[in-house]
N, C-alpha and C. Protein backbone atom coordinates (compact mmCIF):
# COMPACT_ATOMS: atom_id res chain seq x y z
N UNK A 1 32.94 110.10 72.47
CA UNK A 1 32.00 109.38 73.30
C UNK A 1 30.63 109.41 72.64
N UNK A 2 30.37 109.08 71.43
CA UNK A 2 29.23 108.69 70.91
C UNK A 2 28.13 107.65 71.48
N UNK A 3 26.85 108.01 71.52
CA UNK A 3 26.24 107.13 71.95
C UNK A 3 25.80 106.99 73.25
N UNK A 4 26.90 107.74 74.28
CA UNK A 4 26.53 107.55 75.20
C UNK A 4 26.18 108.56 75.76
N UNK A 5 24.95 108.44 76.57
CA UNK A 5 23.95 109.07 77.42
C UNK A 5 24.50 109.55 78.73
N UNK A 6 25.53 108.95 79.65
CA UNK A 6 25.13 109.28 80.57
C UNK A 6 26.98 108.33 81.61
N UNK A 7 27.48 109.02 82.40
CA UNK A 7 28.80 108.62 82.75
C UNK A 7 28.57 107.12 83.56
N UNK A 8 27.35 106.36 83.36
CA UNK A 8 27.26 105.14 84.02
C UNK A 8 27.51 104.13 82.55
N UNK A 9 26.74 105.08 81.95
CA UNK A 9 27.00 104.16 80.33
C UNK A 9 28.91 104.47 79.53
N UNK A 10 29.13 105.34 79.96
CA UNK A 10 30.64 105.74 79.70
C UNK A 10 31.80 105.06 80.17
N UNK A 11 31.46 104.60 81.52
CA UNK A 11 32.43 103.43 82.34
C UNK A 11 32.11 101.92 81.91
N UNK A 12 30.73 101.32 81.24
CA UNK A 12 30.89 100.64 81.06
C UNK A 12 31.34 100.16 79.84
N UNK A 13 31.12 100.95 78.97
CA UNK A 13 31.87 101.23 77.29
C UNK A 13 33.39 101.39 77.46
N UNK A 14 33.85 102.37 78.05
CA UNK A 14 35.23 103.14 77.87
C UNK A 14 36.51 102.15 79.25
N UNK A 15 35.42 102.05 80.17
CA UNK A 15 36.54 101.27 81.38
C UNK A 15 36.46 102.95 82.32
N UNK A 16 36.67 102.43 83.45
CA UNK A 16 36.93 103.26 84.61
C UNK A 16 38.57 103.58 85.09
N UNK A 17 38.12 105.06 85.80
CA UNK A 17 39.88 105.17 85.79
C UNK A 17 40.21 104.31 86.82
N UNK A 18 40.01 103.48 87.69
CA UNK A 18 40.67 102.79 88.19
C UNK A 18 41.35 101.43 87.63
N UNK A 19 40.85 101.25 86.44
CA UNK A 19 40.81 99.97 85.57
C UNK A 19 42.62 100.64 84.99
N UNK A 20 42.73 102.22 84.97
CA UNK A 20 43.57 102.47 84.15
C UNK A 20 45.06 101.91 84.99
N UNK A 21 46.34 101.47 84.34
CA UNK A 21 47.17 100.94 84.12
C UNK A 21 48.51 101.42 83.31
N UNK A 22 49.38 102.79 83.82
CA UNK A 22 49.95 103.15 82.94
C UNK A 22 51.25 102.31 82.78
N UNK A 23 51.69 102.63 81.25
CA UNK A 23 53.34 101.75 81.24
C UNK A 23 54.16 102.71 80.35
N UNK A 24 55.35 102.66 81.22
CA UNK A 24 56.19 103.55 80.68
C UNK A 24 56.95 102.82 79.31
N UNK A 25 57.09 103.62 78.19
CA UNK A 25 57.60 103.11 76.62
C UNK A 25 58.57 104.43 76.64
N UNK A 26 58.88 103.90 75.21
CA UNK A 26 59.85 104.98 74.67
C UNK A 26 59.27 106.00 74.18
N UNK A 27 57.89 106.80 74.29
CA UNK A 27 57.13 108.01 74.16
C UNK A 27 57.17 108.79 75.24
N UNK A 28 57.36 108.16 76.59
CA UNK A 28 57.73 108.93 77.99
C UNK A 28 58.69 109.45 77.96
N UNK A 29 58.28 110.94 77.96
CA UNK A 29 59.85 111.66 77.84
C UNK A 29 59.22 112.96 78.89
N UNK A 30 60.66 113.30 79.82
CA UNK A 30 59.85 114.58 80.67
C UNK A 30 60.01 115.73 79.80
N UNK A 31 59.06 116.53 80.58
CA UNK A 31 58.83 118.11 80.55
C UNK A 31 59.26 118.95 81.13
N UNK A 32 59.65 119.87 79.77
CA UNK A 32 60.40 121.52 81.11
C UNK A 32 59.06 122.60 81.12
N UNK A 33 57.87 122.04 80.68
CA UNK A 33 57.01 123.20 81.16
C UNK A 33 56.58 123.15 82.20
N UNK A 34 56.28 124.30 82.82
CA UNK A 34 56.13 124.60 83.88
C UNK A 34 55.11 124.29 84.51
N UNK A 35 54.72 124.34 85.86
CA UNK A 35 52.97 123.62 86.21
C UNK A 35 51.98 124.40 85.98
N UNK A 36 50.79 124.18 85.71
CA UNK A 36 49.65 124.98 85.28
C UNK A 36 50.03 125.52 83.73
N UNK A 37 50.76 125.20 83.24
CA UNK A 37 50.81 126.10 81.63
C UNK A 37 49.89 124.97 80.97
N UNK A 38 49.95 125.88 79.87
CA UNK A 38 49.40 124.97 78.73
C UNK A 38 50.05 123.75 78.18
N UNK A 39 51.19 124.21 78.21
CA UNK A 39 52.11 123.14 77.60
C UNK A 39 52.32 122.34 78.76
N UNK A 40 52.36 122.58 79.88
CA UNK A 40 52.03 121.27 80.73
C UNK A 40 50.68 120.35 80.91
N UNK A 41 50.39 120.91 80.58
CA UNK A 41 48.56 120.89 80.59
C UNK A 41 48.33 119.62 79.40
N UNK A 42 49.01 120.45 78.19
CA UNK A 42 49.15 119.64 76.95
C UNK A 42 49.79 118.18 77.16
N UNK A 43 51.01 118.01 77.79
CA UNK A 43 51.84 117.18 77.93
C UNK A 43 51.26 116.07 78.53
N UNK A 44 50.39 116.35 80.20
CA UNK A 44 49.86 115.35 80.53
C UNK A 44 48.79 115.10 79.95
N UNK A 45 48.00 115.60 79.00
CA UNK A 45 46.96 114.87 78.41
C UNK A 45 47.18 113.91 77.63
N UNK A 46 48.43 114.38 76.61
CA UNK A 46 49.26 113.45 75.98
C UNK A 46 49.19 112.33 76.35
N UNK A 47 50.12 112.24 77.70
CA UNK A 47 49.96 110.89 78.43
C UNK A 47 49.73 110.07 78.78
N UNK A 48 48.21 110.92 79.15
CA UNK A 48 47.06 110.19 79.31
C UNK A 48 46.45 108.93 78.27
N UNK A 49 46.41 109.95 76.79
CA UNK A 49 45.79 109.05 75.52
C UNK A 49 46.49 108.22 75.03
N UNK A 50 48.29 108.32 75.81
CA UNK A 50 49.08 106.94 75.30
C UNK A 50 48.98 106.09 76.22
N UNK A 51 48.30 105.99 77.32
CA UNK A 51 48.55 105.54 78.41
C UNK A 51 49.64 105.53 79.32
N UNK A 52 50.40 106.22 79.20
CA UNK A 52 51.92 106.20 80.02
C UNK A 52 51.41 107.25 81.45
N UNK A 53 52.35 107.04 82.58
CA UNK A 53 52.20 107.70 83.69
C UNK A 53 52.61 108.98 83.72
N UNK A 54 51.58 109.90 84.23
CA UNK A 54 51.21 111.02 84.24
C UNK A 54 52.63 111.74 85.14
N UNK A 55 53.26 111.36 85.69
CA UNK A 55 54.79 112.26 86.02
C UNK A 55 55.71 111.64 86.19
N UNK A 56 56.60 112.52 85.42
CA UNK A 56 58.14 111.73 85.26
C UNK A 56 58.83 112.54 85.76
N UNK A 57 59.78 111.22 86.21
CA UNK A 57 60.28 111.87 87.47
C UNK A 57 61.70 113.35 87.34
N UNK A 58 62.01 113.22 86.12
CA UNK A 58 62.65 114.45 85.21
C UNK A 58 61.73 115.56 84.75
N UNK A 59 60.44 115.54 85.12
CA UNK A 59 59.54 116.86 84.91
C UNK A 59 60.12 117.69 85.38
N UNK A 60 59.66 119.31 85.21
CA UNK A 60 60.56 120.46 85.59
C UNK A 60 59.62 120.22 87.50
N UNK A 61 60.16 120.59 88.37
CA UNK A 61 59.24 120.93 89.43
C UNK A 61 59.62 122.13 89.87
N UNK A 62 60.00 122.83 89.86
CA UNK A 62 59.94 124.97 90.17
C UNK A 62 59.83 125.10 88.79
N UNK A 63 60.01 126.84 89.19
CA UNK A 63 60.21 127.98 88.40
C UNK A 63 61.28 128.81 88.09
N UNK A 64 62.24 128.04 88.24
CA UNK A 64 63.65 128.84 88.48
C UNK A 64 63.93 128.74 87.31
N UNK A 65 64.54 130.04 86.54
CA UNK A 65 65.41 129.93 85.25
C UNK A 65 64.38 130.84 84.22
N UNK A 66 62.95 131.26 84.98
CA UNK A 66 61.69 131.46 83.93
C UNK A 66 61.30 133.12 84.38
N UNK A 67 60.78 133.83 83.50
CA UNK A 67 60.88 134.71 83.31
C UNK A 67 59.70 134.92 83.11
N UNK A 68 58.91 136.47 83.35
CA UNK A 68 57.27 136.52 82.79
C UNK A 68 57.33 137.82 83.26
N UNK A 69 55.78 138.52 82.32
CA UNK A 69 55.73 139.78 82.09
C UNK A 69 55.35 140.72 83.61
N UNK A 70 56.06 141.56 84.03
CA UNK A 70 55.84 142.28 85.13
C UNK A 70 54.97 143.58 84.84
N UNK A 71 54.09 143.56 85.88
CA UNK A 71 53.18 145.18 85.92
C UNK A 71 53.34 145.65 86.73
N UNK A 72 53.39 147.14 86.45
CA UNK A 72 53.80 147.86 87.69
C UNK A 72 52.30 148.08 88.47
N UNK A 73 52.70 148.13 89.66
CA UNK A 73 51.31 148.89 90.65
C UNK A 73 50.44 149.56 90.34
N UNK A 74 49.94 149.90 90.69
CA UNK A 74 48.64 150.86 90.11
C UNK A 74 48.35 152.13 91.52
C-alpha cells in the first residue's frame, strides 16, 4: 500500500471489501487445520489474495483426531 496516506485513500485505490467477489477455481482446496492455528490462519489469507471464498465447505470444523501438549496443575 504505497502512497497511501490514509484508509479513505486505500478504498479508493485498492476497492472496498464489499466490492470483493470471491470465485471458486481449481486453487480452492479445503483445510484440515484446525481453527485459530496458524496454518489456518495461513490458509485463509491465502484465499483471500487469490480471491476465492474464505470457507470450504470440506474445512476441518472440530478437533477430534488432534492431540496437544498437556500440563499438569500446579
Amino acid at each position: 500500500m504505497n502512497n497511501v496516506q490514509n484508509v479513505f485513500e486505500a478504498i479508493l485505490k485498492y476497492g472496498h471489501d464489499e466490492d470483493f467477489v470471491p470465485i471458486e477455481s481449481d486453487e480452492f482446496h479445503p483445510t484440515n487445520a484446525p481453527a485459530g492455528s496458524p496454518q489456518k490462519i495461513d490458509a485463509l489469507r491465502k484465499r483471500v489474495e487469490l480471491g476465492l471464498p474464505l470457507w470450504h465447505d470440506d474445512d476441518r470444523m472440530n478437533y477430534s483426531g488432534l492431540t496437544g501438549a498437556i500440563r499438569p496443575r500446579e
